[in-house]
N, C-alpha and C. Protein backbone atom coordinates (compact mmCIF):
# COMPACT_ATOMS: atom_id res chain seq x y z
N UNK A 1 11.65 11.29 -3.35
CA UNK A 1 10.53 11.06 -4.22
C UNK A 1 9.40 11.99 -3.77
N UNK A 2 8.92 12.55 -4.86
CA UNK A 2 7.60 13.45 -4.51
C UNK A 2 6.26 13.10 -5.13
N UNK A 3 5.21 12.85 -4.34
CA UNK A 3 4.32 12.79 -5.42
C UNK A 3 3.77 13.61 -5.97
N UNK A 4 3.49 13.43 -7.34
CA UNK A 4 3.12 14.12 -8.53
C UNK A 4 1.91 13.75 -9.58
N UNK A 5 0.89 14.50 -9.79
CA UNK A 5 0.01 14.65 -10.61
C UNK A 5 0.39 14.54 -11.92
N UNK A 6 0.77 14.02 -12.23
CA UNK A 6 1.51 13.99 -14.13
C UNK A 6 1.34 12.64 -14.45
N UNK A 7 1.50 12.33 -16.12
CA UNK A 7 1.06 11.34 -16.34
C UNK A 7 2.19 10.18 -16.56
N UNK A 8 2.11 9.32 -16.51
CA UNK A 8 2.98 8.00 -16.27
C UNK A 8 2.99 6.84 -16.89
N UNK A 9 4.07 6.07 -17.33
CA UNK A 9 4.07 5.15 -18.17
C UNK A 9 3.74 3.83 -17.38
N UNK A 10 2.88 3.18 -17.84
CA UNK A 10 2.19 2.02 -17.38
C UNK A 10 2.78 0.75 -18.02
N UNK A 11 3.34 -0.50 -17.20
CA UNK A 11 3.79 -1.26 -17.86
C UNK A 11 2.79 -2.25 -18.59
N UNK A 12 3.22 -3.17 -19.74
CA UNK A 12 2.49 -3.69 -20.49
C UNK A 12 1.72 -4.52 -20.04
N UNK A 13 0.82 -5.59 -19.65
CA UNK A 13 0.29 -6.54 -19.19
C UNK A 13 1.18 -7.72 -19.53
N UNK A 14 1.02 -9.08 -18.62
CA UNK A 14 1.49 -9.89 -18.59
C UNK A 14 0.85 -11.50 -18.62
N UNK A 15 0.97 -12.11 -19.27
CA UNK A 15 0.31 -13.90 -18.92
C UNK A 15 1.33 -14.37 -17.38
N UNK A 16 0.66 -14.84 -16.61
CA UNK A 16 0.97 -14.87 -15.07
C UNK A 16 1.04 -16.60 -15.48
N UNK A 17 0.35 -17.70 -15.81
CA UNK A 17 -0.01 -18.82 -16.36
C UNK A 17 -1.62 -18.83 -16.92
N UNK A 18 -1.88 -20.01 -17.54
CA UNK A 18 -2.73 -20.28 -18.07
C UNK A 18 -3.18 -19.02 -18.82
N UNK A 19 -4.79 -18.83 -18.04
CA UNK A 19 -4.95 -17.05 -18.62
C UNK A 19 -5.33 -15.81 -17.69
N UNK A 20 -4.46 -16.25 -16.75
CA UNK A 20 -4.41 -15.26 -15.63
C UNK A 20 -3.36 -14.21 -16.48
N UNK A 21 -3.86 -12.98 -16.37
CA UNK A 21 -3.08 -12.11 -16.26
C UNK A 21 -2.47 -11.08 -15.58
N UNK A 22 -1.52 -10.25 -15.37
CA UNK A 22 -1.09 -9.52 -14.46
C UNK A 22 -1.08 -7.77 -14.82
N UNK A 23 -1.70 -7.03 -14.86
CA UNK A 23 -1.61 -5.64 -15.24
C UNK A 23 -2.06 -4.33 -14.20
N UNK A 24 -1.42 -3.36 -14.99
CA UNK A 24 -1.66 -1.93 -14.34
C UNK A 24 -2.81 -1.47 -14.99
N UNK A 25 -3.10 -0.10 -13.63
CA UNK A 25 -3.91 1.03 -14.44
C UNK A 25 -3.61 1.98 -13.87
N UNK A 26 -3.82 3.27 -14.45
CA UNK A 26 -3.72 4.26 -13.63
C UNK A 26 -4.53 5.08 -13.36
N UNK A 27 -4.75 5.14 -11.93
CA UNK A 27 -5.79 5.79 -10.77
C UNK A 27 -5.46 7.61 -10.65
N UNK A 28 -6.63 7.83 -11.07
CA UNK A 28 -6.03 9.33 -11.06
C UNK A 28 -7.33 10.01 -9.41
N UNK A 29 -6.05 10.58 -8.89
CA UNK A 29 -6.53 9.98 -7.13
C UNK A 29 -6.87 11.46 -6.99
N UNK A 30 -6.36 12.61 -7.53
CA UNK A 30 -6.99 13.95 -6.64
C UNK A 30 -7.73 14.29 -7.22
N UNK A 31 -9.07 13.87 -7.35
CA UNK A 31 -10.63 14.12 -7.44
C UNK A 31 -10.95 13.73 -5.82
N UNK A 32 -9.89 13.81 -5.37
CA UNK A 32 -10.96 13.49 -3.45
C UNK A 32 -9.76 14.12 -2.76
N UNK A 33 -10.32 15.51 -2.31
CA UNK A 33 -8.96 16.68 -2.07
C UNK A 33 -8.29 15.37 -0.79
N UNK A 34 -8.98 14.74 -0.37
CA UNK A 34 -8.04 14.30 0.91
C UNK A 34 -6.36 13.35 0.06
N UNK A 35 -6.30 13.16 -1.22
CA UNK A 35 -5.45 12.44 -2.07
C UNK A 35 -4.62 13.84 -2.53
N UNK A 36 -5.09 14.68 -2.69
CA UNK A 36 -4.70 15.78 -3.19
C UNK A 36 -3.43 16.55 -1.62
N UNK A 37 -3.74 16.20 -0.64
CA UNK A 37 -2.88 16.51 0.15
C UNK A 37 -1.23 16.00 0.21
N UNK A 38 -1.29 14.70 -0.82
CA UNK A 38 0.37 14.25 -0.68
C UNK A 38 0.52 15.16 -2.13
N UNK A 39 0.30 15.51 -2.70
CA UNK A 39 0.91 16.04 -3.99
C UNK A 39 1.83 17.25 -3.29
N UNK A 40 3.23 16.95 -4.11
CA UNK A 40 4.11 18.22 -4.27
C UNK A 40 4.87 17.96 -2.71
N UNK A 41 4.73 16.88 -1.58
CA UNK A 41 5.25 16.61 -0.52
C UNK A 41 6.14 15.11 -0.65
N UNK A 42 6.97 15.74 0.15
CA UNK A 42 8.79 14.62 0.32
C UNK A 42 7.86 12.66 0.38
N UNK A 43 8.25 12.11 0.03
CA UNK A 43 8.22 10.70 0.57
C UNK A 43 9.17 10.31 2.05
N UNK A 44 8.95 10.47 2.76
CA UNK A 44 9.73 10.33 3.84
C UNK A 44 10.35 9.29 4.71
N UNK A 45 9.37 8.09 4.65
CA UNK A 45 9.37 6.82 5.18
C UNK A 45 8.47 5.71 4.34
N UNK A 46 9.29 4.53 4.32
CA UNK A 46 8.48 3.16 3.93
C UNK A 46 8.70 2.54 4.61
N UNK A 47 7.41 1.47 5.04
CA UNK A 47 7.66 0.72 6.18
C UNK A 47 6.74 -0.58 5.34
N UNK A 48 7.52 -1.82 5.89
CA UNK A 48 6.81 -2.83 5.45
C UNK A 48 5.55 -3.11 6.58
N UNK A 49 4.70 -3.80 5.93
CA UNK A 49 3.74 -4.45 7.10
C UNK A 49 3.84 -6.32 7.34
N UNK A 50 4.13 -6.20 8.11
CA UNK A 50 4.29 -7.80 8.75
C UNK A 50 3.20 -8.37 9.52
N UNK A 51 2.59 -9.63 9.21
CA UNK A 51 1.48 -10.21 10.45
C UNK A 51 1.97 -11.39 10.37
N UNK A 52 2.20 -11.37 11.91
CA UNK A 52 2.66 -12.68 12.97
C UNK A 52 1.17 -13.59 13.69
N UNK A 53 1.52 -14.40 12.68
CA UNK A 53 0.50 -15.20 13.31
C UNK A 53 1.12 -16.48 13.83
N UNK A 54 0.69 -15.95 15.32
CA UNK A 54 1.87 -16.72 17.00
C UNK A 54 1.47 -17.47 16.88
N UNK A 55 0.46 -18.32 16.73
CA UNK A 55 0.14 -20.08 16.94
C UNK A 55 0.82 -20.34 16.06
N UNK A 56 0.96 -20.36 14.58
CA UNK A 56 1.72 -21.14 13.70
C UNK A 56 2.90 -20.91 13.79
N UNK A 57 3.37 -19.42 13.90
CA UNK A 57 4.98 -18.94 14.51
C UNK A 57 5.59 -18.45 12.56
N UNK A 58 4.38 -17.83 11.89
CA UNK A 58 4.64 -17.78 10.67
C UNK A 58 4.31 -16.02 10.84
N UNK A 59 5.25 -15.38 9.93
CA UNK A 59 4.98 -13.69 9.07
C UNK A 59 4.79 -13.85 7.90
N UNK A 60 4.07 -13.13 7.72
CA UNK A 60 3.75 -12.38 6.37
C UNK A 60 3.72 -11.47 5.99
N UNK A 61 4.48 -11.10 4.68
CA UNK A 61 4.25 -9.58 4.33
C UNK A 61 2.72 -9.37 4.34
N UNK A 62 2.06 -8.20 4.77
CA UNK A 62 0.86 -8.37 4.24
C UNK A 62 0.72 -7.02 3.26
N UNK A 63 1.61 -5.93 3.54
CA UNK A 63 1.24 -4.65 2.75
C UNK A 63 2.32 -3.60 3.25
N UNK A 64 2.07 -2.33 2.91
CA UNK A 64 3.12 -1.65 3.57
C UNK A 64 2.52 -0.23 3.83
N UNK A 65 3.27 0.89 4.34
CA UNK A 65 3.14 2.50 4.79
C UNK A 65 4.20 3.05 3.99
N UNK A 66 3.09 3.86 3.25
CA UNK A 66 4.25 5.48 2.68
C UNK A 66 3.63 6.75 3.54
N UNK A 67 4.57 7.44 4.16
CA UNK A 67 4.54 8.28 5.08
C UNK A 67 5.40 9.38 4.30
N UNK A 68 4.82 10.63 4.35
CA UNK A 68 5.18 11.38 3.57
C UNK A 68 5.58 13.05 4.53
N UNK A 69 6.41 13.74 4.03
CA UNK A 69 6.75 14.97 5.08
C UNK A 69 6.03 15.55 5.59
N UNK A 70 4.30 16.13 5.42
CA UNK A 70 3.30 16.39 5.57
C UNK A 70 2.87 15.87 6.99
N UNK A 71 3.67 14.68 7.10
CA UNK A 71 2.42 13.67 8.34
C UNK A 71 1.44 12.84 7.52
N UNK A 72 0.65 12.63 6.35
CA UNK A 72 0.17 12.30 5.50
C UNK A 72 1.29 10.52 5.42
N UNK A 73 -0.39 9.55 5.34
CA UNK A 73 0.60 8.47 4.54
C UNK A 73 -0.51 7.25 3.61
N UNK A 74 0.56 6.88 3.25
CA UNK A 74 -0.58 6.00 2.36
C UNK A 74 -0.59 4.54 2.98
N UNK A 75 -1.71 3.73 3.06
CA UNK A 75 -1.49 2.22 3.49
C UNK A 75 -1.57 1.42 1.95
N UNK A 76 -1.04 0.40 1.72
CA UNK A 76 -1.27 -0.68 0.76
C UNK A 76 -1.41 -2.10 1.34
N UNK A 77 -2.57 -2.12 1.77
CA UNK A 77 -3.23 -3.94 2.58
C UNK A 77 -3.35 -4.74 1.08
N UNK A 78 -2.62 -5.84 1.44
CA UNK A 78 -2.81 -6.87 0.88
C UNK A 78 -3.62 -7.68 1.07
N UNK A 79 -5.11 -8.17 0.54
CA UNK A 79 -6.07 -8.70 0.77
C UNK A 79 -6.80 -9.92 -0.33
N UNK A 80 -5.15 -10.36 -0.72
CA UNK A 80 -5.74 -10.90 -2.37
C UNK A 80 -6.80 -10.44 -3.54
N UNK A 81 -7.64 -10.44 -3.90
CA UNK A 81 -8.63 -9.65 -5.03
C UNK A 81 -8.78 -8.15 -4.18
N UNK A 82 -8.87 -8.14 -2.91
CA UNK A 82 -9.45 -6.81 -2.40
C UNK A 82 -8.07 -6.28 -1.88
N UNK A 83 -6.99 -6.38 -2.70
CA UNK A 83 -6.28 -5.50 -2.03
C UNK A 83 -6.67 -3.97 -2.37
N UNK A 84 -6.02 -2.91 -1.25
CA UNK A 84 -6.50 -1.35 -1.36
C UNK A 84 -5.55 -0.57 -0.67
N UNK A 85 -5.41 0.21 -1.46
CA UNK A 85 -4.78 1.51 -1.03
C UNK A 85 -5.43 2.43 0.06
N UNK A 86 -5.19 3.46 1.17
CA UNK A 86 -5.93 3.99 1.77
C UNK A 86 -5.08 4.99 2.12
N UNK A 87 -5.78 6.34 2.62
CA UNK A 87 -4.74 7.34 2.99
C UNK A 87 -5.36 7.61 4.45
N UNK A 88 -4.07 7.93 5.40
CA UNK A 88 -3.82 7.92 6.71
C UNK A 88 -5.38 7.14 7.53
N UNK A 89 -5.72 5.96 7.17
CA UNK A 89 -6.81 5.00 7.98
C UNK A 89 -6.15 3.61 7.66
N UNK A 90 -6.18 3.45 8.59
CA UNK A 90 -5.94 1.93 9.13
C UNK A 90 -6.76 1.12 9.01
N UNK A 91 -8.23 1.23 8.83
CA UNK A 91 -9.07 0.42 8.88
C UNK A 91 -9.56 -0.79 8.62
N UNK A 92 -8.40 -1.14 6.85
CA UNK A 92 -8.07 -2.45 6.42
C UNK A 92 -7.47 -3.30 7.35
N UNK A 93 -6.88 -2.63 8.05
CA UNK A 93 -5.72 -4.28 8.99
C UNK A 93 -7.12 -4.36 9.78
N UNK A 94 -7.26 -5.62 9.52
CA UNK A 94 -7.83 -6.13 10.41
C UNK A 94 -7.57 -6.76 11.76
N UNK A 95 -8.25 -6.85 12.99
CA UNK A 95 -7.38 -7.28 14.07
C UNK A 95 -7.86 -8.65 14.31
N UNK A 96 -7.29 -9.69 13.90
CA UNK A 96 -7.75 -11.07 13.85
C UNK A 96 -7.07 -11.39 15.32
N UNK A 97 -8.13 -12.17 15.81
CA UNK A 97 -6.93 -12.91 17.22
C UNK A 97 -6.02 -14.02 16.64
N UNK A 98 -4.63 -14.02 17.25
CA UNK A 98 -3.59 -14.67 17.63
C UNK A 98 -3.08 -14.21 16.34
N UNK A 99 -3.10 -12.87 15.57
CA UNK A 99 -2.38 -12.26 14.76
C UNK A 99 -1.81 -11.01 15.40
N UNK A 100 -0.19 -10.74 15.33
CA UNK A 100 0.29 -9.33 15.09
C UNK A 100 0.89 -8.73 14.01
N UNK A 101 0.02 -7.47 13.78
CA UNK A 101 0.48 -6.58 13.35
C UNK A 101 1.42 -5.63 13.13
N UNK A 102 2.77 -5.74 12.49
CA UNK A 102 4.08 -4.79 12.77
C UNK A 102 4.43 -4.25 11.55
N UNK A 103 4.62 -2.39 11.87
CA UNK A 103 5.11 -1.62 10.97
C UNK A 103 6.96 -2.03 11.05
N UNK A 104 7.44 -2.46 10.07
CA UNK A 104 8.85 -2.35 10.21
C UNK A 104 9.56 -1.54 9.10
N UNK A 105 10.10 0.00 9.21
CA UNK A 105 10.96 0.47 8.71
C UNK A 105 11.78 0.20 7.51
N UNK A 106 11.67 0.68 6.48
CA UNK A 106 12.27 -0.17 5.66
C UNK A 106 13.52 0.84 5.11
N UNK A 107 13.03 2.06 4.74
CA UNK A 107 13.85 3.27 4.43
C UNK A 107 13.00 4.54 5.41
C-alpha cells in the first residue's frame, strides 16, 4: 500500500441507534509538507496499540501505528470524541500511572 494524494470514495453515513450517526470525511492532509512526506512511500508496518491497565488486569485496544518505508509513521489514538491522527509524535498516549502502553505488530 502506498499513500496517495488522489481522490477517494467515501462511504455513505450510517444510523449507529437512535440518532447517533456514524460517518466519513475526507481530510486532505498535504497542505502541512510534514503530511506530504508519506506520499508516494511503501506502508511497511501496522502495529496495534494496546493499554494494560495492571490494577484491573484489563487491555485495550486504544489506537494503532502506520510506519511507512521512509521511517515516517502515522499514530491513530483513540480518545472517544477526540480521537486524532498524528504523524511521527507520540504525544497523544498519554502516560497515566498503573497503565501500559504496547506497540504490538500486526503486519
Amino acid at each position: 500500500m502506498i499513500a496517495r494524494a488522489e481522490p477517494m470514495n467515501i462511504p455513505d453515513s450510517f444510523v449507529i441507534e437512535n440518532s447517533d450517526r456514524c460517518s466519513w470525511i475526507r481530510i486532505v492532509l498535504d497542505s502541512d509538507p510534514k503530511w506530504k512526506n508519506i506520499i508516494g512511500f511503501n506502508l511497511v508496518q501496522i502495529e496495534s496499540m494496546i493499554d494494560h491497565w495492571i490494577d484491573l488486569e484489563q487491555k485495550v485496544l486504544s489506537g494503532c501505528r502506520f510506519t511507512f518505508s521512509n521511517g515516517y509513521y502515522i499514530v491513530f489514538c483513540n480518545v472517544g470524541d477526540n480521537a486524532r491522527f498524528t504523524i511521527n509524535d507520540l504525544s497523544l498516549i498519554e502516560k497515566l500511572k498503573g497503565v501500559e502502553t504496547r506497540f504490538i505488530s500486526i503486519i
